[in-house]
PDB file of N, CA and C in Angstrom:
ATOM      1  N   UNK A   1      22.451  51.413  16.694  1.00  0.00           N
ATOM      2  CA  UNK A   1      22.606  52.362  15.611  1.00  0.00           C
ATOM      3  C   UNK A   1      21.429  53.332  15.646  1.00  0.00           C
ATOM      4  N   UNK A   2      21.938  54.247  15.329  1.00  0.00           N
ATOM      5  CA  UNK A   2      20.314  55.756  15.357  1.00  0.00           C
ATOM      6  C   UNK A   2      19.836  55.742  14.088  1.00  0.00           C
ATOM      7  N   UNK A   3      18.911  55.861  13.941  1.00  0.00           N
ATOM      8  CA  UNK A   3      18.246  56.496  12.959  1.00  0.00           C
ATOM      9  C   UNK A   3      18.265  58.012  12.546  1.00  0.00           C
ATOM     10  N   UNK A   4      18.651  57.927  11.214  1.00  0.00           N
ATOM     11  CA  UNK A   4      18.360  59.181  10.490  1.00  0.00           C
ATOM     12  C   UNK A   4      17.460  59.561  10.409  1.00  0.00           C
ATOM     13  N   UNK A   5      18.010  61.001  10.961  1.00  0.00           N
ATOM     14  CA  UNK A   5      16.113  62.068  10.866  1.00  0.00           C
ATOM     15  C   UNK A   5      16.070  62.410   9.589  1.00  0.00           C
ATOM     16  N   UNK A   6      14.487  62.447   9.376  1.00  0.00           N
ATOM     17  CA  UNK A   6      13.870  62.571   8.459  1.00  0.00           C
ATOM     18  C   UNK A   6      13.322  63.484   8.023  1.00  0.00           C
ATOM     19  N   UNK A   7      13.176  64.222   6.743  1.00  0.00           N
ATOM     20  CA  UNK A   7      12.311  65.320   6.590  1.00  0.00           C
ATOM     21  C   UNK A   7      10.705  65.180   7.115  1.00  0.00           C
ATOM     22  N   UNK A   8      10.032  65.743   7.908  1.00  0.00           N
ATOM     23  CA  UNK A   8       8.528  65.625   8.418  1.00  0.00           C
ATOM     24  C   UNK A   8       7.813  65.485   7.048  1.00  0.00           C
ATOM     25  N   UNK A   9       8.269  66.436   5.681  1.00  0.00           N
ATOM     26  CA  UNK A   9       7.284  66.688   4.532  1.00  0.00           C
ATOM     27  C   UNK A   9       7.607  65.109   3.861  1.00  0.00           C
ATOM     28  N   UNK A  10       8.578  64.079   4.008  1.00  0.00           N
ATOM     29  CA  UNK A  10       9.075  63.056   3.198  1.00  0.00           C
ATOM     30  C   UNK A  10       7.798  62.509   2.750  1.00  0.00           C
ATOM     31  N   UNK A  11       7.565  61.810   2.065  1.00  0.00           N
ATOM     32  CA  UNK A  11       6.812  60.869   1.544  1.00  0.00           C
ATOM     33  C   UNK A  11       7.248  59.394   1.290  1.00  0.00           C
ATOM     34  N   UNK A  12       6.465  58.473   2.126  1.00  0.00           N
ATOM     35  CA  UNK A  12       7.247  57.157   2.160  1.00  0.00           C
ATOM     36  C   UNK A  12       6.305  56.112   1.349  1.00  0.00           C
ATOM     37  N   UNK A  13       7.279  55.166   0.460  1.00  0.00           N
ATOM     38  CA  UNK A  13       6.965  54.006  -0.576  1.00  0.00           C
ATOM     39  C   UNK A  13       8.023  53.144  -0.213  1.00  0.00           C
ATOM     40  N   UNK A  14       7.814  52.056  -1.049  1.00  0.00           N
ATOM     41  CA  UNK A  14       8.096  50.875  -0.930  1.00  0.00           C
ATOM     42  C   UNK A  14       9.509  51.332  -1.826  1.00  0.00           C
ATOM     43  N   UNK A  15      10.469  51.022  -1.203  1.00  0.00           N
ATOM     44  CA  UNK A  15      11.684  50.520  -1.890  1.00  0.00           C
ATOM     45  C   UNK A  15      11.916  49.717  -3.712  1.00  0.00           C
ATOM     46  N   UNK A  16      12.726  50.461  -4.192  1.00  0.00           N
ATOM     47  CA  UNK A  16      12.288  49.557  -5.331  1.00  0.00           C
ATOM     48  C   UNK A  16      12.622  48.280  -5.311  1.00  0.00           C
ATOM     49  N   UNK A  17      12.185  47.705  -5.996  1.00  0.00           N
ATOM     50  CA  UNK A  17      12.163  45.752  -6.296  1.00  0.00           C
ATOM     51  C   UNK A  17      11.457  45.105  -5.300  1.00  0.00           C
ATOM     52  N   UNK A  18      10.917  46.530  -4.788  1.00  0.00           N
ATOM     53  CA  UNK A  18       9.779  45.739  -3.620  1.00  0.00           C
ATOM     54  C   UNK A  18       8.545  45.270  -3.747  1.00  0.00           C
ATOM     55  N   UNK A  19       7.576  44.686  -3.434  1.00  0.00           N
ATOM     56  CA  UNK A  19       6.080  44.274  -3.632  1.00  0.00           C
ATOM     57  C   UNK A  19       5.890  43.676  -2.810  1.00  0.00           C
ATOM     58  N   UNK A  20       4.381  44.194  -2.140  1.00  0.00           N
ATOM     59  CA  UNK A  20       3.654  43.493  -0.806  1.00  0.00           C
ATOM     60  C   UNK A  20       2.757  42.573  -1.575  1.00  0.00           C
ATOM     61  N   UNK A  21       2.436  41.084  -1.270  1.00  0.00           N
ATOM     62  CA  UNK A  21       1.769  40.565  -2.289  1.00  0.00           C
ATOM     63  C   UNK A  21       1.022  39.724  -0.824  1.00  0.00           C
ATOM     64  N   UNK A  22      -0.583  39.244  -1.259  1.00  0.00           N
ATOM     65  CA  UNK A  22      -1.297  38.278  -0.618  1.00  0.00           C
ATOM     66  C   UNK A  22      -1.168  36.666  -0.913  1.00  0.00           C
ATOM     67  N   UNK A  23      -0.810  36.151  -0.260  1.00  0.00           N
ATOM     68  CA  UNK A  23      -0.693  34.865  -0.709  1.00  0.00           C
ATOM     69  C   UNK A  23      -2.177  33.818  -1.133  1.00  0.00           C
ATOM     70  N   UNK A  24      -1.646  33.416  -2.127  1.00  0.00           N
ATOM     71  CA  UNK A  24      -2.860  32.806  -2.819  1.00  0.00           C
ATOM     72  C   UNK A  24      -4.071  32.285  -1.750  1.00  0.00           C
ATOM     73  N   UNK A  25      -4.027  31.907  -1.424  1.00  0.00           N
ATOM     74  CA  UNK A  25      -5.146  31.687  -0.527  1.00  0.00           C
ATOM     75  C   UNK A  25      -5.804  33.032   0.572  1.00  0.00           C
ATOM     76  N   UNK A  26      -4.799  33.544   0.574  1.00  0.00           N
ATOM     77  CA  UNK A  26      -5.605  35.034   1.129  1.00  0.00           C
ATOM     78  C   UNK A  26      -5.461  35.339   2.516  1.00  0.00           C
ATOM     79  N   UNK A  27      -4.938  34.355   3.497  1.00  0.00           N
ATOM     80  CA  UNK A  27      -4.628  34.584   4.957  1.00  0.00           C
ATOM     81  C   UNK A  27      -3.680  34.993   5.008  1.00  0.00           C
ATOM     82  N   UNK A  28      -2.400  35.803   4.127  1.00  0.00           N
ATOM     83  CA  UNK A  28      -1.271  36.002   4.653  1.00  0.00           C
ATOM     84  C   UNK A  28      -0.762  37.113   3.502  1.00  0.00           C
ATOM     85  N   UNK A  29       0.463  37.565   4.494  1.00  0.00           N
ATOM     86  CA  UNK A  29       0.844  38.651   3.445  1.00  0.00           C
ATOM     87  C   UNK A  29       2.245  38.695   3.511  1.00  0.00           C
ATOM     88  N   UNK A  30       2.786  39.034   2.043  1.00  0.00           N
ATOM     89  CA  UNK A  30       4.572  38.552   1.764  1.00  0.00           C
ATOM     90  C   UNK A  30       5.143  40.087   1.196  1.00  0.00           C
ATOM     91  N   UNK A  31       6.405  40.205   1.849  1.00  0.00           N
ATOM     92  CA  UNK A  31       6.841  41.196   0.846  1.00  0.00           C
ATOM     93  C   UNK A  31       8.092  40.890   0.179  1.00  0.00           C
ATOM     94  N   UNK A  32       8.127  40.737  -1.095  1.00  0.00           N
ATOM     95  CA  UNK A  32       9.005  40.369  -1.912  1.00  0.00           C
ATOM     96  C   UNK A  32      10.102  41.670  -2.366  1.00  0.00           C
ATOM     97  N   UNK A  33      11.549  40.632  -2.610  1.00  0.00           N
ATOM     98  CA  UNK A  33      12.506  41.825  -3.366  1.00  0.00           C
ATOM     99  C   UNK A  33      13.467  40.930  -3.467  1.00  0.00           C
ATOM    100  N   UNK A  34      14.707  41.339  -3.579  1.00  0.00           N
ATOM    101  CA  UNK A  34      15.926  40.846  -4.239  1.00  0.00           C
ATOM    102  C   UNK A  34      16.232  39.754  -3.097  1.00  0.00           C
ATOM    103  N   UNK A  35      16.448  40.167  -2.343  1.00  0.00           N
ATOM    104  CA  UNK A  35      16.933  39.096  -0.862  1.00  0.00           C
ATOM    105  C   UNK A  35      15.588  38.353  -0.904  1.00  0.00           C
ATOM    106  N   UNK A  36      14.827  38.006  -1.146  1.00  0.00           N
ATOM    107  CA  UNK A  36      14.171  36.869  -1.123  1.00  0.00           C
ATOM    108  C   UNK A  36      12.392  37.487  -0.294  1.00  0.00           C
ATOM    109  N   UNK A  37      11.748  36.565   0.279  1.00  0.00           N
ATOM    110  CA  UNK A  37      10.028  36.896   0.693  1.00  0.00           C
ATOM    111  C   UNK A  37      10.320  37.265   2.052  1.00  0.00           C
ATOM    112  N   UNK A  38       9.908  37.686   3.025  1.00  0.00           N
ATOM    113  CA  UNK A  38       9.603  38.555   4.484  1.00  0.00           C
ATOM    114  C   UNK A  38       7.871  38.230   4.583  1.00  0.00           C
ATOM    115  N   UNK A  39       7.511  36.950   5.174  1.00  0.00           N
ATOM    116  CA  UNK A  39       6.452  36.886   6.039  1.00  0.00           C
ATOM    117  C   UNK A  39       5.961  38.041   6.302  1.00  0.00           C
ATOM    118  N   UNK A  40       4.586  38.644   6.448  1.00  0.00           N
ATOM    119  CA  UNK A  40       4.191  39.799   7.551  1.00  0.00           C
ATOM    120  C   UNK A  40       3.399  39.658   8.135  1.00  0.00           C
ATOM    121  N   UNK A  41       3.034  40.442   9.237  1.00  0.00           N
ATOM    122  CA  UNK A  41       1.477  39.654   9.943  1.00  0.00           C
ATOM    123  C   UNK A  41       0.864  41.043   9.601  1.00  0.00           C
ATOM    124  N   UNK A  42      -0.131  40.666   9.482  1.00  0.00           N
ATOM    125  CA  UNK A  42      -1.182  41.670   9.645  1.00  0.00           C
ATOM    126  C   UNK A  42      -0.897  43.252   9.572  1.00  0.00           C
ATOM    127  N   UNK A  43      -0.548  43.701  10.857  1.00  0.00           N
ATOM    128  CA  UNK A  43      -0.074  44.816  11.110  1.00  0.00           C
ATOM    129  C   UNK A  43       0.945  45.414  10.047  1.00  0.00           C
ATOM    130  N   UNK A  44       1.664  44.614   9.835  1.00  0.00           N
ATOM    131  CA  UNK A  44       2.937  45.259   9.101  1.00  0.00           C
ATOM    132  C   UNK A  44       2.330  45.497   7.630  1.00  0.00           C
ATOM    133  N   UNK A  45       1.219  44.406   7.086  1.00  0.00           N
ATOM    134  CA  UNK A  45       1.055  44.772   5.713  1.00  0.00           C
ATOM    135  C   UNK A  45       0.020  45.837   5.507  1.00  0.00           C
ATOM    136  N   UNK A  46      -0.671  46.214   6.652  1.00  0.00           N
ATOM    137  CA  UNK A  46      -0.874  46.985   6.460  1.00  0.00           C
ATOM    138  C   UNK A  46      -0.630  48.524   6.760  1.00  0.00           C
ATOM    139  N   UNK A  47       0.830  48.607   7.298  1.00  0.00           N
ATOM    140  CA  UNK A  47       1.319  49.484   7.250  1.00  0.00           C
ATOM    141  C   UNK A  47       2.059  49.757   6.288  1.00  0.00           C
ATOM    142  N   UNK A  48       2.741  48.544   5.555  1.00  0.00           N
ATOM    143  CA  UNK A  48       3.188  48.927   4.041  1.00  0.00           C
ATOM    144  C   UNK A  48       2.551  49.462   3.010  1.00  0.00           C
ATOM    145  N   UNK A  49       1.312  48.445   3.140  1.00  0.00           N
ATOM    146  CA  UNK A  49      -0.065  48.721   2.122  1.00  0.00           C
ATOM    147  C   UNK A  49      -0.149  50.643   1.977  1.00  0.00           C
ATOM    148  N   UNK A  50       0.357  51.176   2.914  1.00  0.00           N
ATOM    149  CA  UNK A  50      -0.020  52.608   2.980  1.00  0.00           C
ATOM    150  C   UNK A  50       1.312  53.604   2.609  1.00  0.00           C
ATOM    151  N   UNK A  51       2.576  52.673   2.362  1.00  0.00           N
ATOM    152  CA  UNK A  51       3.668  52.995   1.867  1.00  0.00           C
ATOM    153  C   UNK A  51       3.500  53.616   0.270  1.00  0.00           C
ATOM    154  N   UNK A  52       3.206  54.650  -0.514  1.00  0.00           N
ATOM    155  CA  UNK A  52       2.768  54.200  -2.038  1.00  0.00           C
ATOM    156  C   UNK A  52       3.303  55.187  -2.333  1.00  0.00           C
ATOM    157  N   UNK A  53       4.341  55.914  -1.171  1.00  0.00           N
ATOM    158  CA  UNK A  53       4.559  57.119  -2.286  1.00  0.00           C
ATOM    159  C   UNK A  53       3.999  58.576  -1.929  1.00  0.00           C
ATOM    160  N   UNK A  54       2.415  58.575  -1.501  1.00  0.00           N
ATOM    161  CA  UNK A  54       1.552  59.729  -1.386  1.00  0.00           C
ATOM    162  C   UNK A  54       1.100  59.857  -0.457  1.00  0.00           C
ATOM    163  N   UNK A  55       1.723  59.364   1.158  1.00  0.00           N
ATOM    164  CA  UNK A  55       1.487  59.993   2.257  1.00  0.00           C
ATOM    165  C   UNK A  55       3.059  59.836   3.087  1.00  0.00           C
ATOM    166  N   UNK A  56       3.089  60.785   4.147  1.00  0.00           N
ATOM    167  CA  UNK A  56       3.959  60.972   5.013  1.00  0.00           C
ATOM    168  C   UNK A  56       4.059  59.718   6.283  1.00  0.00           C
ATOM    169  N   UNK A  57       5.033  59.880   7.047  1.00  0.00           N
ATOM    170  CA  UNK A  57       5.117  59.096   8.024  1.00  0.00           C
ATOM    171  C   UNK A  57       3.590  59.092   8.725  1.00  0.00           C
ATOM    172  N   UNK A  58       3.810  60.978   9.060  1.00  0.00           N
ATOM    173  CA  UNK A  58       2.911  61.071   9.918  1.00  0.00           C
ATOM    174  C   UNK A  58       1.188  60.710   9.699  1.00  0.00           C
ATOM    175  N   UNK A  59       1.216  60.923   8.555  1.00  0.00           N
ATOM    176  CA  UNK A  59       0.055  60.345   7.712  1.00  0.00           C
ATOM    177  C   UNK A  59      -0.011  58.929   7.900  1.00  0.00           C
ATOM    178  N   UNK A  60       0.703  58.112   7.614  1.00  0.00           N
ATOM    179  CA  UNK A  60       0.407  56.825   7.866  1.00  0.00           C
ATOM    180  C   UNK A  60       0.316  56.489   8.656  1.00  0.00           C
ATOM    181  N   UNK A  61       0.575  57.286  10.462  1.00  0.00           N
ATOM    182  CA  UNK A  61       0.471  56.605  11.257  1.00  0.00           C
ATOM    183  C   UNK A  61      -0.982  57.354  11.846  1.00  0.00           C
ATOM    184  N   UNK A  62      -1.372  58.382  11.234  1.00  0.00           N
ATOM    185  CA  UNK A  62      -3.164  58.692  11.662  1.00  0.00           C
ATOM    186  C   UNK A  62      -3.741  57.867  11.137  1.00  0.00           C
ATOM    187  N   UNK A  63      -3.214  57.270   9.847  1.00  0.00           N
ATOM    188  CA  UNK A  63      -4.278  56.363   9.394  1.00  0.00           C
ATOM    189  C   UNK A  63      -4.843  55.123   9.833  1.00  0.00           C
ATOM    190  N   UNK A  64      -3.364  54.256  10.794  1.00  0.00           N
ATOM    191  CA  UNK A  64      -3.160  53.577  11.301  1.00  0.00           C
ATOM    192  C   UNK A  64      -4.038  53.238  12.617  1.00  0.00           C
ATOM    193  N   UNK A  65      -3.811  54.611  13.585  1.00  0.00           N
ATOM    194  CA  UNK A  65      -3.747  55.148  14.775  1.00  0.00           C
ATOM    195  C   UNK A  65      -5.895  54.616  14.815  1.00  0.00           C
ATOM    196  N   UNK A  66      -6.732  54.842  14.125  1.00  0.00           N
ATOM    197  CA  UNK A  66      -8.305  54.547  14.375  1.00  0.00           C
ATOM    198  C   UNK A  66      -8.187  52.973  14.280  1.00  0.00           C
ATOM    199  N   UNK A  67      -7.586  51.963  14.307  1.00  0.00           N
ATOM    200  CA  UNK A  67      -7.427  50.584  13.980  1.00  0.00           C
ATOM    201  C   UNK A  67      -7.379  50.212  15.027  1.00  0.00           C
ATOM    202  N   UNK A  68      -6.308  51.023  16.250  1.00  0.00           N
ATOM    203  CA  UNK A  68      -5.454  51.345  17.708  1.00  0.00           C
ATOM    204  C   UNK A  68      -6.803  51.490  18.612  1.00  0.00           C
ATOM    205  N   UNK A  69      -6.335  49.912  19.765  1.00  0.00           N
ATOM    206  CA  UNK A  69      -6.902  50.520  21.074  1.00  0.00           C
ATOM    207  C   UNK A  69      -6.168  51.799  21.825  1.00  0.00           C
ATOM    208  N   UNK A  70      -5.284  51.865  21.082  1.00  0.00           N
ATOM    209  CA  UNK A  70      -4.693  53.228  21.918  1.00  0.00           C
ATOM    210  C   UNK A  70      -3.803  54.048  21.727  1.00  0.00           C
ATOM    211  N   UNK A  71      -3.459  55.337  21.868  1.00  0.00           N
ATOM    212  CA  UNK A  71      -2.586  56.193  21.213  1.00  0.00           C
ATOM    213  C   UNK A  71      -1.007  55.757  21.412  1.00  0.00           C
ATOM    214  N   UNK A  72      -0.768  54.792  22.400  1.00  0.00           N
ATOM    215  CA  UNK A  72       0.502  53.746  22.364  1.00  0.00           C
ATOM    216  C   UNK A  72       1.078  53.438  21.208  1.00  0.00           C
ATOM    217  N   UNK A  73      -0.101  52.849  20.227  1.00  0.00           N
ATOM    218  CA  UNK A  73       0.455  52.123  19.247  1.00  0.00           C
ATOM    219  C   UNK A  73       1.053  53.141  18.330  1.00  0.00           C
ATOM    220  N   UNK A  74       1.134  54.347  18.442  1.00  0.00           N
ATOM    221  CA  UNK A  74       1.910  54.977  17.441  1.00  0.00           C
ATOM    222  C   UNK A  74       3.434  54.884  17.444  1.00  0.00           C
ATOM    223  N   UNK A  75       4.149  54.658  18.446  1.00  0.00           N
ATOM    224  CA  UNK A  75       5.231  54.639  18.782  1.00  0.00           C
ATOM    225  C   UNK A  75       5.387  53.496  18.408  1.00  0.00           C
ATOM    226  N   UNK A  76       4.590  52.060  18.310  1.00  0.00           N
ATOM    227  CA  UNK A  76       5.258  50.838  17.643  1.00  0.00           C
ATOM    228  C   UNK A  76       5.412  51.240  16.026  1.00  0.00           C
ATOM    229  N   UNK A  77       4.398  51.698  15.986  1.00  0.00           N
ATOM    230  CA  UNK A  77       4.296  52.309  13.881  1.00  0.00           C
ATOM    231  C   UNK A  77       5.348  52.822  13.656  1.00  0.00           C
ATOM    232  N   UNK A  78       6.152  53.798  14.436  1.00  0.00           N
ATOM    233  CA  UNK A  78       7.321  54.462  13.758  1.00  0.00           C
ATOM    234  C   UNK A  78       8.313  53.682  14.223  1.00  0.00           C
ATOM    235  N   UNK A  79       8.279  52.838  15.052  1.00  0.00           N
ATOM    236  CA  UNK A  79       9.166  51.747  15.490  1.00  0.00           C
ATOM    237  C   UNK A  79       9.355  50.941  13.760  1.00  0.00           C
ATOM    238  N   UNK A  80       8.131  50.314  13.819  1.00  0.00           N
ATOM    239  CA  UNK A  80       8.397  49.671  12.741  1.00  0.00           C
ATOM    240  C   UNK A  80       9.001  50.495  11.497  1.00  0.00           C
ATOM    241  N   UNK A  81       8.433  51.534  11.006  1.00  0.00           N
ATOM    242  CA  UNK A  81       8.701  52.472   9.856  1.00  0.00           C
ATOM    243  C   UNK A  81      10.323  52.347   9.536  1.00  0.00           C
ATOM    244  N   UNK A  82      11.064  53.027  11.362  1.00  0.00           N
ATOM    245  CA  UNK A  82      12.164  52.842  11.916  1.00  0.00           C
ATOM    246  C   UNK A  82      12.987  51.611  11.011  1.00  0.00           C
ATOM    247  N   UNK A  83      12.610  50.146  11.685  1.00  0.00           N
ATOM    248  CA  UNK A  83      13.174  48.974  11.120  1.00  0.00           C
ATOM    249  C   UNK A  83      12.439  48.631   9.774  1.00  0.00           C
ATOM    250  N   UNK A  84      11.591  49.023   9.006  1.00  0.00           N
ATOM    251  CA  UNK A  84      11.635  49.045   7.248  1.00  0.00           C
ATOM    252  C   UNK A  84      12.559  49.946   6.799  1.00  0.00           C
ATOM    253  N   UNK A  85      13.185  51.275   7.358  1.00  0.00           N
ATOM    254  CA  UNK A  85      13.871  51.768   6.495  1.00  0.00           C
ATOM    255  C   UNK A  85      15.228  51.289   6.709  1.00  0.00           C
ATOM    256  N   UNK A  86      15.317  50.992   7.642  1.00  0.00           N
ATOM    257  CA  UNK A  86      17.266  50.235   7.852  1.00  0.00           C
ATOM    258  C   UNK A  86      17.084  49.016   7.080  1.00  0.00           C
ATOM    259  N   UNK A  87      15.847  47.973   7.289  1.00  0.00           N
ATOM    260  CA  UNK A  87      16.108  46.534   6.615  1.00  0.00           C
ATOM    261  C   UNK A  87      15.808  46.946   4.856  1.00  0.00           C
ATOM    262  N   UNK A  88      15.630  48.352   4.419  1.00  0.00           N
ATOM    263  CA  UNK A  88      15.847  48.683   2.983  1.00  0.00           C
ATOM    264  C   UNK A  88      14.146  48.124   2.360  1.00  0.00           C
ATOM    265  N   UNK A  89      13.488  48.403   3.029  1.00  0.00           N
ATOM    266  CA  UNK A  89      11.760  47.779   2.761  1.00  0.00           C
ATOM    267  C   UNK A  89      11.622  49.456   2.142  1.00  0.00           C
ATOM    268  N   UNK A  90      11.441  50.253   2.899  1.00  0.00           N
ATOM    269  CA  UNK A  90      10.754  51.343   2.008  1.00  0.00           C
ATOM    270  C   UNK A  90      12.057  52.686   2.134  1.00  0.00           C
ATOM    271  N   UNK A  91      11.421  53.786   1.703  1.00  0.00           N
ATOM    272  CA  UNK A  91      12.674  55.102   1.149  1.00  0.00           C
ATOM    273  C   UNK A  91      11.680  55.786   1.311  1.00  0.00           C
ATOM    274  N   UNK A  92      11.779  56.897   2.486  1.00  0.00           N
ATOM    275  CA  UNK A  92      11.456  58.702   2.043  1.00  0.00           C
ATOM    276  C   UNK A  92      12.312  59.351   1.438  1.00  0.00           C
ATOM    277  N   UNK A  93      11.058  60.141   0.608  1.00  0.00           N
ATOM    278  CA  UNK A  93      11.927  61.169  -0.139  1.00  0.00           C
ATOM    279  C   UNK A  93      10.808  62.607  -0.409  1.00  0.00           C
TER     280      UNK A  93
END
């Protein structure tokens, strides 16, 4: 299935009934909603963590991108972005 293109100006957040939460002890990170918790590792929460609404794709993935041994990893970021917006995790608008 393709992905729908996106406006470049969109601004991407978390889906509603969504919440990225730390699990009590603090090594791990969950994102909660109607269908139930989604494990994340690392990477992913903090690519959600940057979901809030007030930056762009492309924004989140410069922000991302200084974390990166290498300009590679941008293409996994919108990979992922990619599979949060089909599995209904976050919404540009």
């Amino acid at each position: 299935m393709k992905d729908k293109p996106v406006s470049r100006g969109s601004r991407v957040r978390l889906a509603a009934g969504r919440q990225l939460q730390k699990d009590s002890v603090g090594d791990g990170h969950f994102l909660t909603g109607p269908a139930g918790i989604v494990q994340l590792n690392e990477s992913a929460a903090a690519i959600l963590a940057l979901c809030d609404g007030t930056l762009t794709r492309e924004q989140i993935i410069a922000r991302i991108l200084p974390r990166a041994k290498d300009d590679s990893f941008a293409v996994d970021v919108r990979e992922f972005l990619n599979a949060a917006r089909r599995r209904g995790w976050i919404v540009e608008e």
